[in-house]
Protein backbone atom coordinates (compact mmCIF):
# COMPACT_ATOMS: atom_id res chain seq x y z
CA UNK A 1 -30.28 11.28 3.45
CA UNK A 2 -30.65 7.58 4.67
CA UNK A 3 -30.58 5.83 2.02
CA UNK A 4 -28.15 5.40 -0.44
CA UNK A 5 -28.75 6.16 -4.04
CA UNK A 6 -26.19 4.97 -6.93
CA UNK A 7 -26.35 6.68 -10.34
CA UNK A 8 -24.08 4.76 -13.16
CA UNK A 9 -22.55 6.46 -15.90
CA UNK A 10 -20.29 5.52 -18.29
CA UNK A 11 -16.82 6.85 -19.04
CA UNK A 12 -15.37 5.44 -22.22
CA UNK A 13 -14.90 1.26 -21.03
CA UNK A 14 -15.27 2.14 -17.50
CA UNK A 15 -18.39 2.22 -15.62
CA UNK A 16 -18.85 4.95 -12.90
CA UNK A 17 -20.91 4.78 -9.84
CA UNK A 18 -21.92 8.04 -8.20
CA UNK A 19 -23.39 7.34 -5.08
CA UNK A 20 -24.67 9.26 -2.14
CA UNK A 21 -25.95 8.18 1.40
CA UNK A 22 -24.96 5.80 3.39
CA UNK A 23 -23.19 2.36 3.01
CA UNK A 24 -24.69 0.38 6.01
CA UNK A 25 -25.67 -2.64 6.89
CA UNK A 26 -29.38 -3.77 5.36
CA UNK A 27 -30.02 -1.32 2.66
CA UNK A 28 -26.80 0.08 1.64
CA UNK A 29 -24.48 -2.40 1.46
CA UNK A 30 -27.26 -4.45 -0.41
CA UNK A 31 -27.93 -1.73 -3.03
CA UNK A 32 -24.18 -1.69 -3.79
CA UNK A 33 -24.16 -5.38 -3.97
CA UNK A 34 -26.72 -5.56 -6.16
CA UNK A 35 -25.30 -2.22 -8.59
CA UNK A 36 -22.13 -4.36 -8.77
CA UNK A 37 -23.63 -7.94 -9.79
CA UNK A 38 -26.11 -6.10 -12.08
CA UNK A 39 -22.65 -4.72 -14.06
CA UNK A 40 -20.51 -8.21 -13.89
CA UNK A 41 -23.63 -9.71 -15.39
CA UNK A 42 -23.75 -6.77 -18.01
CA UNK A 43 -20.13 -8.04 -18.47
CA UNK A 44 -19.04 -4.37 -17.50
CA UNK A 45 -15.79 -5.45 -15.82
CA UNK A 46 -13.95 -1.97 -14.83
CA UNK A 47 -15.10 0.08 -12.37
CA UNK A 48 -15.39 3.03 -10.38
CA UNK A 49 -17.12 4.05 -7.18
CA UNK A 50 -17.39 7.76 -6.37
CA UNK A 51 -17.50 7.92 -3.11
CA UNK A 52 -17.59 12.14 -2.91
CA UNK A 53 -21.43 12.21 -1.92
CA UNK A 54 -20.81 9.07 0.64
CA UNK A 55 -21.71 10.05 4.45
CA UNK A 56 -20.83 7.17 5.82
CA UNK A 57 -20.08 3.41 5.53
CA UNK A 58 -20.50 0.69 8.63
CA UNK A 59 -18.37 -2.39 9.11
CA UNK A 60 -20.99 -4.22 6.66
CA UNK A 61 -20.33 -1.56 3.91
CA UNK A 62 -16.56 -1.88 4.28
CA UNK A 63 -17.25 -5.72 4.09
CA UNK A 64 -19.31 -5.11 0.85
CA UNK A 65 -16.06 -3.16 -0.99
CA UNK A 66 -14.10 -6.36 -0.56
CA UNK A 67 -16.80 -8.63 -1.17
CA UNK A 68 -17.48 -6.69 -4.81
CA UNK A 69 -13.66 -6.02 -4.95
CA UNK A 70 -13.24 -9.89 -5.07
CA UNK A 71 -16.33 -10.95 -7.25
CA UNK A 72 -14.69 -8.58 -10.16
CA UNK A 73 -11.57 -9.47 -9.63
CA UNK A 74 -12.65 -13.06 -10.90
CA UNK A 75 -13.73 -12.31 -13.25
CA UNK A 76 -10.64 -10.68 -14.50
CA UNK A 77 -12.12 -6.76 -13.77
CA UNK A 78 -10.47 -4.00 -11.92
CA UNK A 79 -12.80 -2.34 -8.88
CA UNK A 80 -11.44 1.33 -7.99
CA UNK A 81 -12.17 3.68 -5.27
CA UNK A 82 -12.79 7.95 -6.19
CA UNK A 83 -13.28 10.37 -3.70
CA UNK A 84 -12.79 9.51 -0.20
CA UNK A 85 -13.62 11.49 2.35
CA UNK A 86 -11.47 11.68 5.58
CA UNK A 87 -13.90 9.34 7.90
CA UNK A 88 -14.08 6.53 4.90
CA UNK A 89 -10.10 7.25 4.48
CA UNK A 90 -9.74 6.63 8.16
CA UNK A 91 -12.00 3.76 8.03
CA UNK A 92 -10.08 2.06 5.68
CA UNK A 93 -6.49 2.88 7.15
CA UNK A 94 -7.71 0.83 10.37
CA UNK A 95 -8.84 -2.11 8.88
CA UNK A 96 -5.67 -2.16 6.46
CA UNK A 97 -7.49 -1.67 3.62
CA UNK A 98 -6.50 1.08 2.39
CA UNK A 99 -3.56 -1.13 0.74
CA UNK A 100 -6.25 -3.40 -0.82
CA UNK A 101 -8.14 -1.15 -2.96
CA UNK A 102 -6.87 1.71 -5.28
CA UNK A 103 -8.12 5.29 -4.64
CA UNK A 104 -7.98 8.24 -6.61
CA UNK A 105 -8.94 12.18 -5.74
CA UNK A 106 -9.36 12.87 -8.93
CA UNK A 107 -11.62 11.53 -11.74
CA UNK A 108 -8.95 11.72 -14.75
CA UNK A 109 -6.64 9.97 -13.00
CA UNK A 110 -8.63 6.92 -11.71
CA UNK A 111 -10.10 6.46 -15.29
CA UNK A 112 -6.58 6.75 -17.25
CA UNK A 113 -5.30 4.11 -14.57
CA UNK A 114 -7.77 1.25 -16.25
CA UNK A 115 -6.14 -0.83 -18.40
């Protein structure tokens, strides 16, 4: 699985993304950008990526997090992380993200922590 797919569901207010694949520079990290202006635009201001199904996520990827982290955070939204796996864990930990964002290993939790 190259590419990376992103399947959007809702949970009460907050929007979940499901996605699977890869988060790399070109296709990835664009189809992520474009899931997340697609929801500002819908006005859909809390959300969550699922990052379960996630194989793996380049320097552009990681760059693509803060990028959409930011753009919500404009506009007043709240952009959370579910699921990590160990190499996206790590990935963050080195580039001192892992401070940045908030993550959650279980759904519940990261949806009861919207405000």
């Amino acid at each position: 699985m190259a590419e990376l797919s992103i399947n959007e569901r809702q949970a009460g207010d907050v929007t979940v993304l499901d996605m699977s694949g890869k988060i790399t520079i070109g296709e990835g990290s664009v189809a992520l950008r474009g899931a997340i202006r697609k929801l500002i635009e819908e006005g859909k201001k809390k959300i969550l990526l699922n990052l379960s199904q996630v194989s793996y996520v380049d320097s552009s990827g990681i760059g693509e997090f803060v990028a959409s982290f930011s753009a919500i955070g404009r506009e007043g939204g709240q952009l959370k992380l579910l699921n990590l796996t160990q190499k996206i864990q790590d990935l963050l930990a080195i580039t001192k993200l892992l401070t940045v964002f908030d993550t959650y290993d279980d759904e519940s939790s990261a949806l009861n922590s919207f405000k």
